[in-house]
PDB file of N, CA and C in Angstrom:
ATOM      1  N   UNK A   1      -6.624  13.001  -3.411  1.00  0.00           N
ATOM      2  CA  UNK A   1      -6.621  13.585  -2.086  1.00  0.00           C
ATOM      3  C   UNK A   1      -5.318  14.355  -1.915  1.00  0.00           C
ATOM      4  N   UNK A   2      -5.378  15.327  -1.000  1.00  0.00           N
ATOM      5  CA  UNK A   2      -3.920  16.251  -0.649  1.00  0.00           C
ATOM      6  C   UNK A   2      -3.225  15.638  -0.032  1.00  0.00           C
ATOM      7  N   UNK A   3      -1.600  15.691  -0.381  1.00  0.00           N
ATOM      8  CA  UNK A   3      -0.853  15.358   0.722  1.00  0.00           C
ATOM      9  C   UNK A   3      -0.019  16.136   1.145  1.00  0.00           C
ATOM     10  N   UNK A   4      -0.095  16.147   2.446  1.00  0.00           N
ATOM     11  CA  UNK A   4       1.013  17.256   3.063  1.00  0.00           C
ATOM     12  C   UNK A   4       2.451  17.006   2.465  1.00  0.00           C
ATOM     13  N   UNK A   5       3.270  17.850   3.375  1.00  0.00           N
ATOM     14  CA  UNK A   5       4.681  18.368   3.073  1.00  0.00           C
ATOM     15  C   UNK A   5       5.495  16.716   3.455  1.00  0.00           C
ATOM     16  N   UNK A   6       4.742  16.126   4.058  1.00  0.00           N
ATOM     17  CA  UNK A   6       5.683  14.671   4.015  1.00  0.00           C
ATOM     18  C   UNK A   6       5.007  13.586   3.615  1.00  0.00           C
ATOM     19  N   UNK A   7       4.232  13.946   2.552  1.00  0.00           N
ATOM     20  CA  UNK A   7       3.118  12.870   1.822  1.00  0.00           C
ATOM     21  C   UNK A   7       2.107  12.028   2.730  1.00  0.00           C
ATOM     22  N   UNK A   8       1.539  12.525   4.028  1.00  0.00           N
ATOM     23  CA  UNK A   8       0.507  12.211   4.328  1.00  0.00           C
ATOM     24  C   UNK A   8      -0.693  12.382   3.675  1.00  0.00           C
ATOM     25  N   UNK A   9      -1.771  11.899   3.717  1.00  0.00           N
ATOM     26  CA  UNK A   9      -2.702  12.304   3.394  1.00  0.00           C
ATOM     27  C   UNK A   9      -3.830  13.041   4.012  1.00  0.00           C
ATOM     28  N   UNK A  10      -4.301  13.604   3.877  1.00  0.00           N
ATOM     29  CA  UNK A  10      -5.113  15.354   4.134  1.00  0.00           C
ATOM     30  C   UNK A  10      -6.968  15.456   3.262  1.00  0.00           C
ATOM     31  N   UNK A  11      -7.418  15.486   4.164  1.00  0.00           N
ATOM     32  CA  UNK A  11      -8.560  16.001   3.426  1.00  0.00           C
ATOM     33  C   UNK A  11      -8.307  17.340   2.446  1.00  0.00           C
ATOM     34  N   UNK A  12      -9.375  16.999   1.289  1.00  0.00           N
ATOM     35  CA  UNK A  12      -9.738  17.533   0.520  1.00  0.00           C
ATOM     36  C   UNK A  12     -10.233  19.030   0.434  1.00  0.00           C
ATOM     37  N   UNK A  13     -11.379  18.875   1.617  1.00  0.00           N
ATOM     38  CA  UNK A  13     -12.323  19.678   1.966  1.00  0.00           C
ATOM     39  C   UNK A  13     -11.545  20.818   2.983  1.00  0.00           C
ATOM     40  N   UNK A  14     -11.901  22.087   2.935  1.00  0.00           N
ATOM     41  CA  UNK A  14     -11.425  23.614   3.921  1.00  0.00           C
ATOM     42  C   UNK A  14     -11.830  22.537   5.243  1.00  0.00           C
ATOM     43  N   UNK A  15     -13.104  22.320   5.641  1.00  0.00           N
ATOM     44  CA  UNK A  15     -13.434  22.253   7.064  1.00  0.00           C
ATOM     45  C   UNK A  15     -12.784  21.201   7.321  1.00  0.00           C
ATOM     46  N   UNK A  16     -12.828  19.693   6.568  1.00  0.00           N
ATOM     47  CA  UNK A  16     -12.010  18.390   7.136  1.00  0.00           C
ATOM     48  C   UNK A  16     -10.868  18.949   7.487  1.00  0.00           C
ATOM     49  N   UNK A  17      -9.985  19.407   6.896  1.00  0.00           N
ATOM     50  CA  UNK A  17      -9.029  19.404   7.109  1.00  0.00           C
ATOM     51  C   UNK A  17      -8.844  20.848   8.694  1.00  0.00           C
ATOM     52  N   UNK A  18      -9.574  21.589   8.276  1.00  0.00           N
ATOM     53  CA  UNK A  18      -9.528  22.198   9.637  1.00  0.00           C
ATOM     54  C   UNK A  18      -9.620  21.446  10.666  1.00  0.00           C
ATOM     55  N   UNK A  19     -10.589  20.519  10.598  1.00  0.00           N
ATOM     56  CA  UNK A  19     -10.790  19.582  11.771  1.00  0.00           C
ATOM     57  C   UNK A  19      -9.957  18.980  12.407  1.00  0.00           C
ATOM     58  N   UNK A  20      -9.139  18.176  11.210  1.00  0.00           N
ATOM     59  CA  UNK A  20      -7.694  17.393  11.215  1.00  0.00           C
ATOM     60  C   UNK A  20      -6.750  18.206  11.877  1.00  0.00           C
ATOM     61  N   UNK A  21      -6.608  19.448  11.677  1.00  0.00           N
ATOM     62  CA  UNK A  21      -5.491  20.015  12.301  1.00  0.00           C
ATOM     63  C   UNK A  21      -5.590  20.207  13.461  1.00  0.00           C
ATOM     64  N   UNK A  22      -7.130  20.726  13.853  1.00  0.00           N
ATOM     65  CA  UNK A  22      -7.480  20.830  15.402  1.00  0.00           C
ATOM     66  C   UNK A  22      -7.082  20.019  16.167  1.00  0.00           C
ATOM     67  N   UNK A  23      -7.285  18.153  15.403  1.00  0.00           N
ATOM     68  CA  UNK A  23      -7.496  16.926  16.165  1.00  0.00           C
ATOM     69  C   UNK A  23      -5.618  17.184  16.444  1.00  0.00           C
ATOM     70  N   UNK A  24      -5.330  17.730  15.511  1.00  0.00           N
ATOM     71  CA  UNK A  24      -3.559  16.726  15.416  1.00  0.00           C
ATOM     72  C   UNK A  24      -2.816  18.052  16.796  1.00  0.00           C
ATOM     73  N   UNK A  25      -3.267  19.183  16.712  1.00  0.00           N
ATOM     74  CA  UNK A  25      -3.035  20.178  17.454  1.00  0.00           C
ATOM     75  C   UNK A  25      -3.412  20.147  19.155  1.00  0.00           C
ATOM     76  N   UNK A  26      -4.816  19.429  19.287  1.00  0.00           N
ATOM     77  CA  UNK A  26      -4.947  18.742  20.505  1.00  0.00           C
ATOM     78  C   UNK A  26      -4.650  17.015  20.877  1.00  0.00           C
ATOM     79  N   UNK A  27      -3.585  16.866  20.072  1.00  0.00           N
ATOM     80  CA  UNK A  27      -3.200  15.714  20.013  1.00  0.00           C
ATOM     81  C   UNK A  27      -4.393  14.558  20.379  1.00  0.00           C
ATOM     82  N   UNK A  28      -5.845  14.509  20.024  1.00  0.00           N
ATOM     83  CA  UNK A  28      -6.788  14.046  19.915  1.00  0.00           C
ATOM     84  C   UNK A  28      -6.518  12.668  18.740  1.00  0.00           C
ATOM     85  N   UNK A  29      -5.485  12.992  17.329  1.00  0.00           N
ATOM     86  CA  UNK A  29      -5.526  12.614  17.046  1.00  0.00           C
ATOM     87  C   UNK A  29      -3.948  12.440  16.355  1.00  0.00           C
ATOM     88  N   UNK A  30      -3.431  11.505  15.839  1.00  0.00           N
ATOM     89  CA  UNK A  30      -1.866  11.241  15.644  1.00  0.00           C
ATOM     90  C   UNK A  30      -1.635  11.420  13.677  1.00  0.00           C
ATOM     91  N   UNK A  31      -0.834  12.463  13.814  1.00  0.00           N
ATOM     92  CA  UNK A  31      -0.782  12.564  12.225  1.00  0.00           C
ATOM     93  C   UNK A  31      -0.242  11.419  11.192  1.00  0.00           C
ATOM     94  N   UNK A  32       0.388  10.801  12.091  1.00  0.00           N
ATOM     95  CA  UNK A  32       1.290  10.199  10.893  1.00  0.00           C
ATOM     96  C   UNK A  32       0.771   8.288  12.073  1.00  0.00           C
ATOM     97  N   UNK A  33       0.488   7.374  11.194  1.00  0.00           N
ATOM     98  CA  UNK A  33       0.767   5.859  11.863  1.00  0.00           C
ATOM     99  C   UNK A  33       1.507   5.610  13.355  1.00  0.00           C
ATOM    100  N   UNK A  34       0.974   5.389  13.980  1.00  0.00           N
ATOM    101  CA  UNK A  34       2.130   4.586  15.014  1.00  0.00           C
ATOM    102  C   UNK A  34       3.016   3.328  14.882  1.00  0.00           C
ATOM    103  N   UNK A  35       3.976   2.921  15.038  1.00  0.00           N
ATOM    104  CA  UNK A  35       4.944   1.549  14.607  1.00  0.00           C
ATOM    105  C   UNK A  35       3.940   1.037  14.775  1.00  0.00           C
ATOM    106  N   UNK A  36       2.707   0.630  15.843  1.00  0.00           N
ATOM    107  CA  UNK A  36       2.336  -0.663  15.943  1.00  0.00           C
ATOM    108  C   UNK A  36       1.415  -0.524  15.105  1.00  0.00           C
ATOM    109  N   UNK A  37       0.795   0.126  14.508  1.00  0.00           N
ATOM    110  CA  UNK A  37      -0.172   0.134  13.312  1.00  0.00           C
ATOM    111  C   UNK A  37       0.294  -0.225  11.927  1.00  0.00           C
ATOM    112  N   UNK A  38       1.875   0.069  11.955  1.00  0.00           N
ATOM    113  CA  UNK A  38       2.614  -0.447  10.714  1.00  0.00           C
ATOM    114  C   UNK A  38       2.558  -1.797  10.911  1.00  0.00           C
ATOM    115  N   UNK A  39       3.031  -2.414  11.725  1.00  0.00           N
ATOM    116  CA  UNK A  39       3.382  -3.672  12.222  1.00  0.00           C
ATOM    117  C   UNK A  39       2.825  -4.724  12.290  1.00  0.00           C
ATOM    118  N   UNK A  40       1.034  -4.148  12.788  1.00  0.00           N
ATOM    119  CA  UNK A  40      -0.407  -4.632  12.334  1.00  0.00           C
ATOM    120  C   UNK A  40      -0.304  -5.143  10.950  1.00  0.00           C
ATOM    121  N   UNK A  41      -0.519  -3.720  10.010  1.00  0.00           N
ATOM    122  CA  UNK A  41      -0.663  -3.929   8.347  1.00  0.00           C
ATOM    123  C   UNK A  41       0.381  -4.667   8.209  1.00  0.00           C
ATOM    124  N   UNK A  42       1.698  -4.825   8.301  1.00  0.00           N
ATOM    125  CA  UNK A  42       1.964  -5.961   7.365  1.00  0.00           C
ATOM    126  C   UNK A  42       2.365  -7.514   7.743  1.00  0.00           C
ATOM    127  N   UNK A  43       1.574  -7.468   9.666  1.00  0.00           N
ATOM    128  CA  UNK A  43       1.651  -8.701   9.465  1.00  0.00           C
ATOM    129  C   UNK A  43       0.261  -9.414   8.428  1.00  0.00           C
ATOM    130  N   UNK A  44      -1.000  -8.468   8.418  1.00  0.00           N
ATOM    131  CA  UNK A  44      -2.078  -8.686   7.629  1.00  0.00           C
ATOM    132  C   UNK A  44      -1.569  -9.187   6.617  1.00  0.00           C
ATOM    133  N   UNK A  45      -0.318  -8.174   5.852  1.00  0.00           N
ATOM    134  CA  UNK A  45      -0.414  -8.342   4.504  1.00  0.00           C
ATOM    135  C   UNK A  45       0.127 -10.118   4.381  1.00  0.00           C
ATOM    136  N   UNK A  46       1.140 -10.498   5.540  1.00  0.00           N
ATOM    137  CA  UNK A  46       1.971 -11.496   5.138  1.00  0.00           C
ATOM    138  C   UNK A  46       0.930 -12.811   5.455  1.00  0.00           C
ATOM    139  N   UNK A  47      -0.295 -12.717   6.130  1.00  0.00           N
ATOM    140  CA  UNK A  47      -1.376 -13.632   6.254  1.00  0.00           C
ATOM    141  C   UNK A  47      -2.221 -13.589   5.004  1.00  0.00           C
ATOM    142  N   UNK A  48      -2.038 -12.623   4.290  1.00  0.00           N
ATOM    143  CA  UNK A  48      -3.370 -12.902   3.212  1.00  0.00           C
ATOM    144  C   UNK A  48      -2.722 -13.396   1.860  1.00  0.00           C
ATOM    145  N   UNK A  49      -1.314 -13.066   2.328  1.00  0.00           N
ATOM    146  CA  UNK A  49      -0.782 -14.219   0.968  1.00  0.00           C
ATOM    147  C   UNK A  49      -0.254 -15.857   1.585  1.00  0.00           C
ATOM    148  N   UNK A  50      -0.090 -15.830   2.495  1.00  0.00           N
ATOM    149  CA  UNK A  50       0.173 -17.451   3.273  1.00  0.00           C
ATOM    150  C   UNK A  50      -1.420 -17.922   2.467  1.00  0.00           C
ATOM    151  N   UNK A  51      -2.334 -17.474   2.450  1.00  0.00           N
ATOM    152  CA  UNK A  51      -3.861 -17.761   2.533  1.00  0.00           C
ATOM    153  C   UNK A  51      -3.970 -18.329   1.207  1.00  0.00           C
ATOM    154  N   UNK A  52      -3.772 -17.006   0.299  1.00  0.00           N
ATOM    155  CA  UNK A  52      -3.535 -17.500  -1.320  1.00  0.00           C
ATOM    156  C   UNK A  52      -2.743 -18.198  -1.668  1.00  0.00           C
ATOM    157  N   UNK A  53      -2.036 -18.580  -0.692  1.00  0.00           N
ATOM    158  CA  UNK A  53      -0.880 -19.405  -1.245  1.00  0.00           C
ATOM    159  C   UNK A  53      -1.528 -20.814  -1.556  1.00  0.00           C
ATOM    160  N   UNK A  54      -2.167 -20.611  -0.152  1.00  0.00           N
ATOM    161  CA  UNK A  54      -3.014 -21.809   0.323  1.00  0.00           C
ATOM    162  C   UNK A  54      -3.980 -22.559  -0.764  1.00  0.00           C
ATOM    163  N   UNK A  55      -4.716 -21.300  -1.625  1.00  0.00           N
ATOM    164  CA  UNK A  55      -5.901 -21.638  -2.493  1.00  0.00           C
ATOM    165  C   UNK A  55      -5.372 -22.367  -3.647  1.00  0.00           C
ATOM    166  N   UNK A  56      -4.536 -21.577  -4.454  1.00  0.00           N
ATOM    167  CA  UNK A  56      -3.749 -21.701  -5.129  1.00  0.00           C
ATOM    168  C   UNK A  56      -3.343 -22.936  -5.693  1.00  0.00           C
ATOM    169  N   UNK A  57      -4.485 -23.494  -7.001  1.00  0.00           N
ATOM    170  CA  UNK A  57      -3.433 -24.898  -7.671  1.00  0.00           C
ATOM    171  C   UNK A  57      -2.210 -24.822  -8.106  1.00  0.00           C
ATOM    172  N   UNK A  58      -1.399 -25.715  -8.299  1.00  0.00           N
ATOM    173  CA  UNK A  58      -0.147 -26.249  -8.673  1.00  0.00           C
ATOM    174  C   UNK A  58      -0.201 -25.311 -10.711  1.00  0.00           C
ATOM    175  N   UNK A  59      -1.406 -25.623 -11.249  1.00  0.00           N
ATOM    176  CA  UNK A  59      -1.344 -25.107 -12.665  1.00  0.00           C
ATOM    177  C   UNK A  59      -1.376 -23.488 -12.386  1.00  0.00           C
ATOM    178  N   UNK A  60      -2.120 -23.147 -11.547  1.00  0.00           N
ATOM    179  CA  UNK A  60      -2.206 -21.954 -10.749  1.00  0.00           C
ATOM    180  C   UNK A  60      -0.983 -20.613 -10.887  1.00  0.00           C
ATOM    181  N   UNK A  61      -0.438 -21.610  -9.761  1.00  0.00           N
ATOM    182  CA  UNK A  61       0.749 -21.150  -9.842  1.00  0.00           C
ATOM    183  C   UNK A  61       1.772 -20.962 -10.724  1.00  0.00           C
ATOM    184  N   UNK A  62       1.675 -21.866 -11.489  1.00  0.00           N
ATOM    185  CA  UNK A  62       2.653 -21.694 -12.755  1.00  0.00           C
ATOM    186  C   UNK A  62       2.300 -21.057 -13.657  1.00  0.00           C
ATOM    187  N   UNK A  63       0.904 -20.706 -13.660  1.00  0.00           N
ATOM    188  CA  UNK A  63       0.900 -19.692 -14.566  1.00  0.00           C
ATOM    189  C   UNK A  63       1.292 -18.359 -14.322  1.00  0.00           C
ATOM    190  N   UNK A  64       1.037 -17.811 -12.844  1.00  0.00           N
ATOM    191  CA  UNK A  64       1.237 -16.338 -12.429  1.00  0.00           C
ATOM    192  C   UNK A  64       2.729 -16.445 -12.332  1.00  0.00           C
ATOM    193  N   UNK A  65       3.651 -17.712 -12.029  1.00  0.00           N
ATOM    194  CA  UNK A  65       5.406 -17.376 -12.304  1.00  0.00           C
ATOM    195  C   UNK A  65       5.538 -17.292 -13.989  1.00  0.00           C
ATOM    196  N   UNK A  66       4.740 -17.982 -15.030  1.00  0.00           N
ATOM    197  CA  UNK A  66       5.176 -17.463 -16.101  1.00  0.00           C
ATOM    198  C   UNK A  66       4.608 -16.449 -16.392  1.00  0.00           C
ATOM    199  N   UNK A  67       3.392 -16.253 -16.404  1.00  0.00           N
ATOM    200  CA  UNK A  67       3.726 -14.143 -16.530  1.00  0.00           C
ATOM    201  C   UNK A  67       4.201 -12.899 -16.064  1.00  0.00           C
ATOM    202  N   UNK A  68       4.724 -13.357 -14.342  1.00  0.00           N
ATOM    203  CA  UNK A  68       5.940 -12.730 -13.758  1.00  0.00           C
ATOM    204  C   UNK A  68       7.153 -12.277 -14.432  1.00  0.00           C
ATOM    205  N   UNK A  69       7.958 -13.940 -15.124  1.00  0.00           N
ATOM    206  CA  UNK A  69       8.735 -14.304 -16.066  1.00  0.00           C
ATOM    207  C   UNK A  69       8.533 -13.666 -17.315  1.00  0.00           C
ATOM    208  N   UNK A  70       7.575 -13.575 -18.020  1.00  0.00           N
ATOM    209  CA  UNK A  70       7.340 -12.815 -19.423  1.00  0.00           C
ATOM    210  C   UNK A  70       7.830 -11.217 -19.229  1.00  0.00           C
ATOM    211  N   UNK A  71       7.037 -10.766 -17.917  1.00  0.00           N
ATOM    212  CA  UNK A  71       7.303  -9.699 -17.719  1.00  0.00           C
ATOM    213  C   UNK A  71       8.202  -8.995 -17.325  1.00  0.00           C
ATOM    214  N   UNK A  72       9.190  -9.892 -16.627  1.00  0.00           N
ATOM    215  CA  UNK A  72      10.534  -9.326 -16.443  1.00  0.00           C
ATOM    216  C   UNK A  72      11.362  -9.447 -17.844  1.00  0.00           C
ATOM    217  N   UNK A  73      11.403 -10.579 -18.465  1.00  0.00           N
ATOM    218  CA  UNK A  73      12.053 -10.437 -19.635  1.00  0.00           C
ATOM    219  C   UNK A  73      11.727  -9.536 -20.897  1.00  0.00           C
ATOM    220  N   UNK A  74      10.621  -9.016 -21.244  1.00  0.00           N
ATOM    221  CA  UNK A  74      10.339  -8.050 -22.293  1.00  0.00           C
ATOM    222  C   UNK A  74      11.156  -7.463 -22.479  1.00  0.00           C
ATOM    223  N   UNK A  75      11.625  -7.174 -23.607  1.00  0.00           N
ATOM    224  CA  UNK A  75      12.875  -6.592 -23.697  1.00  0.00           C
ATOM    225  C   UNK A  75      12.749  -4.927 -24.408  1.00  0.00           C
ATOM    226  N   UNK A  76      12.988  -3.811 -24.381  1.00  0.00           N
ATOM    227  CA  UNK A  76      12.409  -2.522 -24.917  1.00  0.00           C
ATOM    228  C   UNK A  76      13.065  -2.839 -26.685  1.00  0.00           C
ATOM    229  N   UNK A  77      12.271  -2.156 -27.313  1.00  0.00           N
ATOM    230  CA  UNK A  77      12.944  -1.870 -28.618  1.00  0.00           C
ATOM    231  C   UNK A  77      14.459  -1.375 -29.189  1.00  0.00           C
ATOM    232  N   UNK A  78      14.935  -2.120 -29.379  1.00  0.00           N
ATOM    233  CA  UNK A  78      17.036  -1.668 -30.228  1.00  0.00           C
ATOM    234  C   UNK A  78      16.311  -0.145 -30.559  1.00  0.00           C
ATOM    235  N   UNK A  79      17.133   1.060 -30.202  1.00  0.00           N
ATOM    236  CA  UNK A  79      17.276   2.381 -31.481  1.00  0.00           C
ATOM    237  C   UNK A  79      18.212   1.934 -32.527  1.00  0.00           C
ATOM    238  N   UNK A  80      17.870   2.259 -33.640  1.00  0.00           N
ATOM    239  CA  UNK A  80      18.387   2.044 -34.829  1.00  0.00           C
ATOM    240  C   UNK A  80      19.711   2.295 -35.138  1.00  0.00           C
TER     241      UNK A  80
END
């Protein structure tokens, strides 16, 4: 998808996006998030991992911290 000059995202299409501009031009519609829509998403985000946290066995868990762990430590190849 297109993103404008401050990485929004933009229809694809000539007419959507005509539309979009109309909406954003009769302020019908708001280009960019409002705080409280940010604020929304990540209290979502911080409930849907309380949740998994929740599901989550004890062996569970230790496995996704040791491949966290693997993955931070990989180390790149010495140049010669």
């Amino acid at each position: 998808m297109p993103k404008g000059p401050k990485g929004q995202k933009r229809p694809a299409d000539v007419i959507g996006n005509a539309i979009l501009v109309a909406r954003i031009a009769t302020e019908e519609s708001a280009e960019t998030p409002t705080k409280d829509i940010k604020e929304i998403r990540s209290r979502a985000g911080r409930s849907g991992g309380r949740a998994r946290a929740k599901v989550l066995t004890p062996e569970m868990r230790k496995e996704i911290a040791k491949r966290a762990a693997d993955k931070r430590l990989v180390k790149e190849p010495s140049e010669g």
